[in-house]
PDB file of N, CA and C in Angstrom:
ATOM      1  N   UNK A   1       0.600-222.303-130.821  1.00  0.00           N
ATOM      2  CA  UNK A   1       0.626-221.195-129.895  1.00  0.00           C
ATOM      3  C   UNK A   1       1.582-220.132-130.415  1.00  0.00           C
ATOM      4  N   UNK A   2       1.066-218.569-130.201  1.00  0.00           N
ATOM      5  CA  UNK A   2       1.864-217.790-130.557  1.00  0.00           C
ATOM      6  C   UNK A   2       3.046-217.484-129.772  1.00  0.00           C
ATOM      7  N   UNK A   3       4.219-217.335-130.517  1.00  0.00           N
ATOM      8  CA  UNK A   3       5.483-216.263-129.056  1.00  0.00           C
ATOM      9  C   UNK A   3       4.823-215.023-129.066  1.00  0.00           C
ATOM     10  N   UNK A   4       4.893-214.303-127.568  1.00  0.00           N
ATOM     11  CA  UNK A   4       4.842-213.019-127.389  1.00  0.00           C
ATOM     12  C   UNK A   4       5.970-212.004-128.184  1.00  0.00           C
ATOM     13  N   UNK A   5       5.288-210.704-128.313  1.00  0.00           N
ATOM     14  CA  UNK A   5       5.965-210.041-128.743  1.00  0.00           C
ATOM     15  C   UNK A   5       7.147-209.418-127.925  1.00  0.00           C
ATOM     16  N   UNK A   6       8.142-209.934-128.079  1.00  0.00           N
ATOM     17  CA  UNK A   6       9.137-209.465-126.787  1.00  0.00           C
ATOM     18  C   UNK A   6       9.481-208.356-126.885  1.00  0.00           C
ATOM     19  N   UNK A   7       8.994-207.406-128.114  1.00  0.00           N
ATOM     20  CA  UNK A   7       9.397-205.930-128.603  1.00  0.00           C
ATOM     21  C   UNK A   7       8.313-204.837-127.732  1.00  0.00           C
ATOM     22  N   UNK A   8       7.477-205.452-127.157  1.00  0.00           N
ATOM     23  CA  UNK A   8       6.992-204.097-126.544  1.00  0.00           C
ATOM     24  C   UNK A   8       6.516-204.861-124.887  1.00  0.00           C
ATOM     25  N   UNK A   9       6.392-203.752-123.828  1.00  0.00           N
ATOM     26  CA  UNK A   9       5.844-203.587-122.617  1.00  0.00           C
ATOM     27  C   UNK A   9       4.385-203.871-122.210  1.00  0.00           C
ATOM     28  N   UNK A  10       3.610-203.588-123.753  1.00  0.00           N
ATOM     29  CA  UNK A  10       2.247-203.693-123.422  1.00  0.00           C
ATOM     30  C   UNK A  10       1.244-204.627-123.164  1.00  0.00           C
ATOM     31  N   UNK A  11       0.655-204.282-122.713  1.00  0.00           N
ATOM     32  CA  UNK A  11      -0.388-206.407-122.296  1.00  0.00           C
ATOM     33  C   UNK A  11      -1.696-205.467-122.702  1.00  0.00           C
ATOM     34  N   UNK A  12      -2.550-206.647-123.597  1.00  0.00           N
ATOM     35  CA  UNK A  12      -3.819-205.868-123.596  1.00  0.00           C
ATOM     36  C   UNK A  12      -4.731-207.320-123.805  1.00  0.00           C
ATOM     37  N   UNK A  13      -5.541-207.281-122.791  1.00  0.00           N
ATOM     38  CA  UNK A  13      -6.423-209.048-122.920  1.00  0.00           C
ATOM     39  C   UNK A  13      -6.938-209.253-123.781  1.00  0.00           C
ATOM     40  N   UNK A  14      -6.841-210.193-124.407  1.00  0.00           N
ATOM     41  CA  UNK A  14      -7.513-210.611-126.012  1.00  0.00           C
ATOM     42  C   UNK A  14      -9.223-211.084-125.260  1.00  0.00           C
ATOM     43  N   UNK A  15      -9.845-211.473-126.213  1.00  0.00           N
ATOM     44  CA  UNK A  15     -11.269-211.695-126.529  1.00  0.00           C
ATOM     45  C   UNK A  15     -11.166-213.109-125.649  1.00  0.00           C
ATOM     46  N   UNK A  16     -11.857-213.422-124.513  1.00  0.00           N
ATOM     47  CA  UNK A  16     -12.215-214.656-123.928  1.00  0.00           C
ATOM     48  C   UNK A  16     -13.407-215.399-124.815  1.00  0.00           C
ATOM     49  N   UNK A  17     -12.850-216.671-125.420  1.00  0.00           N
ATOM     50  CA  UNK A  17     -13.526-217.519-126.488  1.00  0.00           C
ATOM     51  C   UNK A  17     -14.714-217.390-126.215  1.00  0.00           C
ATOM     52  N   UNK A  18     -15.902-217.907-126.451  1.00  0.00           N
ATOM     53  CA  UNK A  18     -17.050-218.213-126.180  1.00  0.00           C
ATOM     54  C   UNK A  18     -16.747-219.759-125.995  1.00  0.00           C
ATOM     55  N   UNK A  19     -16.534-220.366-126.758  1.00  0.00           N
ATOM     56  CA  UNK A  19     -15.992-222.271-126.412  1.00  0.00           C
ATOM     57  C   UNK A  19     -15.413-222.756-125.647  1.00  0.00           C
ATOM     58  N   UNK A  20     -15.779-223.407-124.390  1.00  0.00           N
ATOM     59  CA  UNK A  20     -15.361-223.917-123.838  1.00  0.00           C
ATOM     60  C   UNK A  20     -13.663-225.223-124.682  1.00  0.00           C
ATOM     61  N   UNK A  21     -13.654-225.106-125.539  1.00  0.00           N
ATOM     62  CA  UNK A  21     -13.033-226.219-126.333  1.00  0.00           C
ATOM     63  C   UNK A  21     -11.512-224.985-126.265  1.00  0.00           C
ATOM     64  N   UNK A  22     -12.188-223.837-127.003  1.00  0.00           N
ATOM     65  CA  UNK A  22     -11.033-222.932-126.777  1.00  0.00           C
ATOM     66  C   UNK A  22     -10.188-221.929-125.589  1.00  0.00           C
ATOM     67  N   UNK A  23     -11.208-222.378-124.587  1.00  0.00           N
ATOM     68  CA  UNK A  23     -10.432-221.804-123.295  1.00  0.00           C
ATOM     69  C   UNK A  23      -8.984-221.786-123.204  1.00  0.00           C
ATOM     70  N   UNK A  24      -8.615-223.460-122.649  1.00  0.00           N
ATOM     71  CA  UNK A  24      -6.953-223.827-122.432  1.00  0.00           C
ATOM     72  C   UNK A  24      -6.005-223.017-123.298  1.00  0.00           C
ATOM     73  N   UNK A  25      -6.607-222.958-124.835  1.00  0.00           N
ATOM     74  CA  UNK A  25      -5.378-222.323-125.785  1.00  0.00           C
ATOM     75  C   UNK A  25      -5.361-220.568-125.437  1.00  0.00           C
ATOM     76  N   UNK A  26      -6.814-220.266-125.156  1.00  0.00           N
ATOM     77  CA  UNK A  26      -6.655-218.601-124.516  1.00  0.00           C
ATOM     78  C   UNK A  26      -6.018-218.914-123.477  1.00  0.00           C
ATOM     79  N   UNK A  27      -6.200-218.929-122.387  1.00  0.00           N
ATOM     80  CA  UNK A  27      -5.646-219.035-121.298  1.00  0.00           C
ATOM     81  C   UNK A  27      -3.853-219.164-121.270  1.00  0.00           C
ATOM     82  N   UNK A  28      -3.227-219.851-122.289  1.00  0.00           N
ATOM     83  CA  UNK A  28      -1.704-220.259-122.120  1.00  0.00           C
ATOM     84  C   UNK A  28      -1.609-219.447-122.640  1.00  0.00           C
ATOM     85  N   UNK A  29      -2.411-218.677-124.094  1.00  0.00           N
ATOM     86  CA  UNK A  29      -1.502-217.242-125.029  1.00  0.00           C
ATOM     87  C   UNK A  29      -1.647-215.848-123.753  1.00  0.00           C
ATOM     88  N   UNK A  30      -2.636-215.864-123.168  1.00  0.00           N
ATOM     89  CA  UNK A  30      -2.914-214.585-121.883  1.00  0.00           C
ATOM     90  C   UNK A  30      -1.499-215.022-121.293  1.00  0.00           C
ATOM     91  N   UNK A  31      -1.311-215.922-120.832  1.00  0.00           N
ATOM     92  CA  UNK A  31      -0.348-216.117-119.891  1.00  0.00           C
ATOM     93  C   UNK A  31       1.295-215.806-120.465  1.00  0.00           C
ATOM     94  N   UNK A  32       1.397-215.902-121.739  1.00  0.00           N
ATOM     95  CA  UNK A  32       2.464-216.010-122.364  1.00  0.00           C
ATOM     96  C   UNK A  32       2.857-214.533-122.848  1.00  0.00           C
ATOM     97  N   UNK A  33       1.750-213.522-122.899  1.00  0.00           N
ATOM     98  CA  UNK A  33       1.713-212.222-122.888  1.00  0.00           C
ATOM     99  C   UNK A  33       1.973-211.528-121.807  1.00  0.00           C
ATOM    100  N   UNK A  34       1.359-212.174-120.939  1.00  0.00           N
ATOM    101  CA  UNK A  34       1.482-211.179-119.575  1.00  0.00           C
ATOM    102  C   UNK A  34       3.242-211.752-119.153  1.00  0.00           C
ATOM    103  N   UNK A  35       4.084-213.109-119.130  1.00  0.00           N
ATOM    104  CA  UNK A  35       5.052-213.047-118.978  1.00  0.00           C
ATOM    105  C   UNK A  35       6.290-212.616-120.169  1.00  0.00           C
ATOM    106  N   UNK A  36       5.246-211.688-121.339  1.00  0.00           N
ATOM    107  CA  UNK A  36       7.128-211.490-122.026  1.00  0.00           C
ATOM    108  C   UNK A  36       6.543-210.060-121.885  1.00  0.00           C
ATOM    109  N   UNK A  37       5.762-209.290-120.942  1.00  0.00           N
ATOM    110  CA  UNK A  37       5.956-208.008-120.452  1.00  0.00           C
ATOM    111  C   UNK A  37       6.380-207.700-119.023  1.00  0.00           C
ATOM    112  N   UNK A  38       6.278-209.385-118.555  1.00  0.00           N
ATOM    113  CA  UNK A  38       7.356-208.953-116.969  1.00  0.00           C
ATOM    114  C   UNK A  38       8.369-209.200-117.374  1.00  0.00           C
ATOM    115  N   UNK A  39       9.118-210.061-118.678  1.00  0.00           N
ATOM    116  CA  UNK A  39       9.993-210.019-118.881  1.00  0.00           C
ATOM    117  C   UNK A  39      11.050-208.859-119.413  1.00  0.00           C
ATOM    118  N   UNK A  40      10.219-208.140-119.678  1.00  0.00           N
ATOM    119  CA  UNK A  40      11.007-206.911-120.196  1.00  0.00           C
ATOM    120  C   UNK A  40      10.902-205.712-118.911  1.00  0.00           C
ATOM    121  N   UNK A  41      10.238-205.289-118.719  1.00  0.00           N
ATOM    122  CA  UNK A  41       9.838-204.839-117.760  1.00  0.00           C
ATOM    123  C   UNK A  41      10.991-204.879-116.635  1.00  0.00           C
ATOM    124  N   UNK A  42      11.068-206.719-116.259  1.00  0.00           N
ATOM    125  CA  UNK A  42      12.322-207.007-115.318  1.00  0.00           C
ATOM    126  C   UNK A  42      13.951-206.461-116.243  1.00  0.00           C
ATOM    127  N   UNK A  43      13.751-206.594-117.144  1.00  0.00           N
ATOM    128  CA  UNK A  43      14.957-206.382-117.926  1.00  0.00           C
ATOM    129  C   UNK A  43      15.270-204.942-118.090  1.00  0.00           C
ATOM    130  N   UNK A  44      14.143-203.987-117.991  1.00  0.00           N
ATOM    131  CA  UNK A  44      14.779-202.420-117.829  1.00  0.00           C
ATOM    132  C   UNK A  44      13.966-202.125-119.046  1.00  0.00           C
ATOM    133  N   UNK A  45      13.462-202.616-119.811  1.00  0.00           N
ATOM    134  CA  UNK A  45      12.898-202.161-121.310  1.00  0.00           C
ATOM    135  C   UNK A  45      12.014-201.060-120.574  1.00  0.00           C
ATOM    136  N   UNK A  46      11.682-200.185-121.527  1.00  0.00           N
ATOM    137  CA  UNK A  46      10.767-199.129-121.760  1.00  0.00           C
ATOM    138  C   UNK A  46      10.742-198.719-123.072  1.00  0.00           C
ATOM    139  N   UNK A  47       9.423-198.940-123.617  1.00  0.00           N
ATOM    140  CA  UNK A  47       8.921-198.568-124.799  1.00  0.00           C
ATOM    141  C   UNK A  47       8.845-197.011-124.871  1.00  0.00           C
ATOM    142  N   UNK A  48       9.236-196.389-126.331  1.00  0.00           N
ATOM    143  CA  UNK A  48       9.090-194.930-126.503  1.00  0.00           C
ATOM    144  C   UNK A  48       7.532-194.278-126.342  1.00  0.00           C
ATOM    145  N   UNK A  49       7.625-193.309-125.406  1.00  0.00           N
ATOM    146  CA  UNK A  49       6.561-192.759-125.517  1.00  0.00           C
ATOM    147  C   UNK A  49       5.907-191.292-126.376  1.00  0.00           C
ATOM    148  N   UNK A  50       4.516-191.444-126.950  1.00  0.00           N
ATOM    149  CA  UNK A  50       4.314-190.539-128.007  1.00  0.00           C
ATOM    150  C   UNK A  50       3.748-189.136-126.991  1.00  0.00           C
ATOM    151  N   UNK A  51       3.071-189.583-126.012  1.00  0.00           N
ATOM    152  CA  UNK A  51       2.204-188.508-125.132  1.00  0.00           C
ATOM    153  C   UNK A  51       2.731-188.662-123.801  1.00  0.00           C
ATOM    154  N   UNK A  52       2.491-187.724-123.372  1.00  0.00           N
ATOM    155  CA  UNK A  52       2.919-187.781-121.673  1.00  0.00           C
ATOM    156  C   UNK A  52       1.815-188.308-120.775  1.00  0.00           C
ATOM    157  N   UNK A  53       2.191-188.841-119.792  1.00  0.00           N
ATOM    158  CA  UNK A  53       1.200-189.456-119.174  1.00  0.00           C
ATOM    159  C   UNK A  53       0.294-188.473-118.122  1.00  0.00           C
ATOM    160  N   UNK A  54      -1.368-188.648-118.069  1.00  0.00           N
ATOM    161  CA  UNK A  54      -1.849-187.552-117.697  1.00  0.00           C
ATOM    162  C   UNK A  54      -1.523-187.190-116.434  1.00  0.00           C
ATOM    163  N   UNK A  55      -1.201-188.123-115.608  1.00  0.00           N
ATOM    164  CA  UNK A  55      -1.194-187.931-114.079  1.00  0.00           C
ATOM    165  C   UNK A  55       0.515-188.400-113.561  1.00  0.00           C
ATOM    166  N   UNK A  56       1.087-187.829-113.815  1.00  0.00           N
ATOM    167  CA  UNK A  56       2.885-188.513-113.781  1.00  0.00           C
ATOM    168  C   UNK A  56       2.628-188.245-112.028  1.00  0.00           C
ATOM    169  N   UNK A  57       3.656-188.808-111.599  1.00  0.00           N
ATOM    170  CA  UNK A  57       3.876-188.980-110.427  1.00  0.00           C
ATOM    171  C   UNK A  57       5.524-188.977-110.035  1.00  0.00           C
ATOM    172  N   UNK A  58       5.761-188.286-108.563  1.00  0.00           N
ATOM    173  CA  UNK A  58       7.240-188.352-108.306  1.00  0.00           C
ATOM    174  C   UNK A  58       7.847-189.531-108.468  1.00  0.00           C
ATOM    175  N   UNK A  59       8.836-189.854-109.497  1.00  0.00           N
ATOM    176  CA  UNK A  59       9.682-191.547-109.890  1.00  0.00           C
ATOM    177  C   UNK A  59       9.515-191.822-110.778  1.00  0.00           C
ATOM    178  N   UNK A  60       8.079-191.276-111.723  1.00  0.00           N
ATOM    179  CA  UNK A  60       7.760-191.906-113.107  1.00  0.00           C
ATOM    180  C   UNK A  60       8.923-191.816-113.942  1.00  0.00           C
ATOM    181  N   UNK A  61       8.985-192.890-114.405  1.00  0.00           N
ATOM    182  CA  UNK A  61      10.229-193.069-115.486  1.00  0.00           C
ATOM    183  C   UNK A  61       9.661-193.127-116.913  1.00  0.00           C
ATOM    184  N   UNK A  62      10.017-192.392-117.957  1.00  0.00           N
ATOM    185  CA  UNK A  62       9.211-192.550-119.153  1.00  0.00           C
ATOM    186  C   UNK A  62      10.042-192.954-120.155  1.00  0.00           C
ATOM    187  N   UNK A  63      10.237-193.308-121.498  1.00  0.00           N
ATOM    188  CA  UNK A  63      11.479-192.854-122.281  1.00  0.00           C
ATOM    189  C   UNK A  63      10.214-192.233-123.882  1.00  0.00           C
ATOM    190  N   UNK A  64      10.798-190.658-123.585  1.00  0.00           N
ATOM    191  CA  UNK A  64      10.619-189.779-124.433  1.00  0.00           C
ATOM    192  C   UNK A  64      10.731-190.283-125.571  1.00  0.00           C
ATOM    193  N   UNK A  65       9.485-190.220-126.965  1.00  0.00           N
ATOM    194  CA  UNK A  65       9.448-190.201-128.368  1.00  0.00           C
ATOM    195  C   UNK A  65      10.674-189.076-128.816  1.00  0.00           C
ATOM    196  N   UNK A  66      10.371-187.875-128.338  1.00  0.00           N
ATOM    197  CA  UNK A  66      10.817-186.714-128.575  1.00  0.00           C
ATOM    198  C   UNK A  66       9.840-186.248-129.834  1.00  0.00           C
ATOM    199  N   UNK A  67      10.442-185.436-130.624  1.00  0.00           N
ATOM    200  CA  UNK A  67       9.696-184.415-131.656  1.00  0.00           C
ATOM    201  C   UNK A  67       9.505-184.966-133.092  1.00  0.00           C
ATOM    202  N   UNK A  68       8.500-185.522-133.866  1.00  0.00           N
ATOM    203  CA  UNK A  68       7.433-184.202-133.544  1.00  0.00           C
ATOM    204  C   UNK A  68       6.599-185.099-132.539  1.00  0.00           C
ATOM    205  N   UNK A  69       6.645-186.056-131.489  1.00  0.00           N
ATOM    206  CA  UNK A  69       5.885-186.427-130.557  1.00  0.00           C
ATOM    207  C   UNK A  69       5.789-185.646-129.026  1.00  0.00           C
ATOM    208  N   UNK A  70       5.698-186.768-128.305  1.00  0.00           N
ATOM    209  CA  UNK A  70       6.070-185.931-127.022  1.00  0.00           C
ATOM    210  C   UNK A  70       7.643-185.333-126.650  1.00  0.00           C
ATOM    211  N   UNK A  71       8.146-184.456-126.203  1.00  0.00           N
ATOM    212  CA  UNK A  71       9.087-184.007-126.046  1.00  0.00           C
ATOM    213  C   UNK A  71       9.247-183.131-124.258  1.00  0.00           C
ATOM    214  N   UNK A  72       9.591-183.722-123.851  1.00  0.00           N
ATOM    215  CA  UNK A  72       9.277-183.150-122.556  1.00  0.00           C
ATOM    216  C   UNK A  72      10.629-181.478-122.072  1.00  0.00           C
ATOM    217  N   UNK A  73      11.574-181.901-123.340  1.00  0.00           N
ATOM    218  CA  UNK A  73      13.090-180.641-122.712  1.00  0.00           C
ATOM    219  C   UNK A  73      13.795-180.713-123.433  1.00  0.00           C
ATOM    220  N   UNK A  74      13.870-182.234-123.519  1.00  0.00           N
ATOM    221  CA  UNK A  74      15.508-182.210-123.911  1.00  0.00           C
ATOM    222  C   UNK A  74      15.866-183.618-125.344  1.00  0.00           C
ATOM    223  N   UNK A  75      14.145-183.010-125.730  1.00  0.00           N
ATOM    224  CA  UNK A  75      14.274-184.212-127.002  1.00  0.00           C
ATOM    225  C   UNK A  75      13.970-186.025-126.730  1.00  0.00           C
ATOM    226  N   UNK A  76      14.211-186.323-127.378  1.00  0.00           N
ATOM    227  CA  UNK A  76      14.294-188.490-127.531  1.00  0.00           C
ATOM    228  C   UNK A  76      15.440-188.815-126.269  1.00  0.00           C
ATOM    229  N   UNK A  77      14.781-189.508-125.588  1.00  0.00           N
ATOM    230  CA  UNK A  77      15.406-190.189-124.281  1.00  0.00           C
ATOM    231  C   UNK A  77      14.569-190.307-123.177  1.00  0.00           C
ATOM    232  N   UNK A  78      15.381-190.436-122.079  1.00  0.00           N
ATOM    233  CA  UNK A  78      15.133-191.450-120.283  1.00  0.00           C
ATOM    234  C   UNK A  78      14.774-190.451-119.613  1.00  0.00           C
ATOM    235  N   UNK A  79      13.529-190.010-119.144  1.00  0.00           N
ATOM    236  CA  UNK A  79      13.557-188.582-118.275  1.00  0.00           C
ATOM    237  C   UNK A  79      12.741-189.500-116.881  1.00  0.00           C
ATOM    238  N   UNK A  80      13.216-188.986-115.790  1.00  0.00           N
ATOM    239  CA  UNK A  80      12.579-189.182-114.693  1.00  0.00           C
ATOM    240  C   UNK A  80      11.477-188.008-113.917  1.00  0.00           C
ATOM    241  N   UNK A  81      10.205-188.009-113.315  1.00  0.00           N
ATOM    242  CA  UNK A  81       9.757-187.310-113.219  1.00  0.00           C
ATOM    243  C   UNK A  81       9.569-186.860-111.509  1.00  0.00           C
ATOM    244  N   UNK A  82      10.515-185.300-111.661  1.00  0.00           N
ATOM    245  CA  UNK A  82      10.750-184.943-109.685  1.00  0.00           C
ATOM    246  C   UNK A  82       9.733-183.645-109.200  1.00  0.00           C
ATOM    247  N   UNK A  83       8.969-184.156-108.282  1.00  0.00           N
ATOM    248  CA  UNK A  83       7.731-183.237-108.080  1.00  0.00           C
ATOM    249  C   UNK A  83       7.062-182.282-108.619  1.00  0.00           C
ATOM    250  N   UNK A  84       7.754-181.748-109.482  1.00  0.00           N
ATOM    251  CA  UNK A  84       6.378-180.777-110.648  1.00  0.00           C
ATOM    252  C   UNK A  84       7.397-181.017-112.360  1.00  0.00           C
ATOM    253  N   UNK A  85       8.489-181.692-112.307  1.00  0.00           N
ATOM    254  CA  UNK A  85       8.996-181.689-113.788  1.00  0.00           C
ATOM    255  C   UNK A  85       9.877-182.995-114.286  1.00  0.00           C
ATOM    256  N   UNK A  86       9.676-183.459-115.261  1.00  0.00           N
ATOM    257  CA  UNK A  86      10.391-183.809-115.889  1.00  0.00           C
ATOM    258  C   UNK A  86      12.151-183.590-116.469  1.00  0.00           C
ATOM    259  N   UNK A  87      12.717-184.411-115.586  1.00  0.00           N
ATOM    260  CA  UNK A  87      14.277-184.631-115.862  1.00  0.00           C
ATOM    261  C   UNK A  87      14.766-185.482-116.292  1.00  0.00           C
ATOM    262  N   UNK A  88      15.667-184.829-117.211  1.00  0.00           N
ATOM    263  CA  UNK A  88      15.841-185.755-118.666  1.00  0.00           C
ATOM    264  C   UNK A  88      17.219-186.328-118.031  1.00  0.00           C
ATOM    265  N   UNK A  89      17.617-187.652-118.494  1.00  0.00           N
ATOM    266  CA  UNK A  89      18.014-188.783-117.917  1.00  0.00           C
ATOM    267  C   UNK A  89      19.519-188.947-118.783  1.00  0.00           C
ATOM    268  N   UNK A  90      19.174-188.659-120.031  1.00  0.00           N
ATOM    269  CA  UNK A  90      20.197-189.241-120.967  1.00  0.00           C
ATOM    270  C   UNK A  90      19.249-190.354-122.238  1.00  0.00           C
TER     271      UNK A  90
END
């Protein structure tokens, strides 16, 4: 069985076997993915972001790539997002 990647936030469902033989071993790696992204997640992690998200919402918390990616003000960092803008965090 693989360890999850504890370096990033992202979960993305792998390929459900066709074999019944290989279910159990999908099933524990799904599971082992989806808990080392609540694990980080619970831990405060946030992965750098390259694009802004299309639909942000009042609270969205992002942490800025900065330039030459996304850059929302104030460069690479923690911006929180308050009813029409992006405020950069530190």
């Amino acid at each position: 069985m693989r360890t999850p990647n504890l370096g990033t936030v992202n979960y993305t469902p792998g390929q459900v076997p066709a074999s019944a033989d290989d279910l159990l071993r999908f099933v524990r790696e799904e599971f082992d993915k989806v808990s080392g992204a609540i694990t980080l997640l619970a831990a405060g992690h946030l992965d750098p972001q390259t694009v802004a998200p299309l639909k942000p919402r009042d609270g969205d918390i992002r942490y800025a790539a900065g330039a030459p990616h996304w850059n929302p003000g104030s460069g690479r960092g923690v911006y929180i997002f308050k009813l029409t803008t992006w405020v950069f965090l530190g």
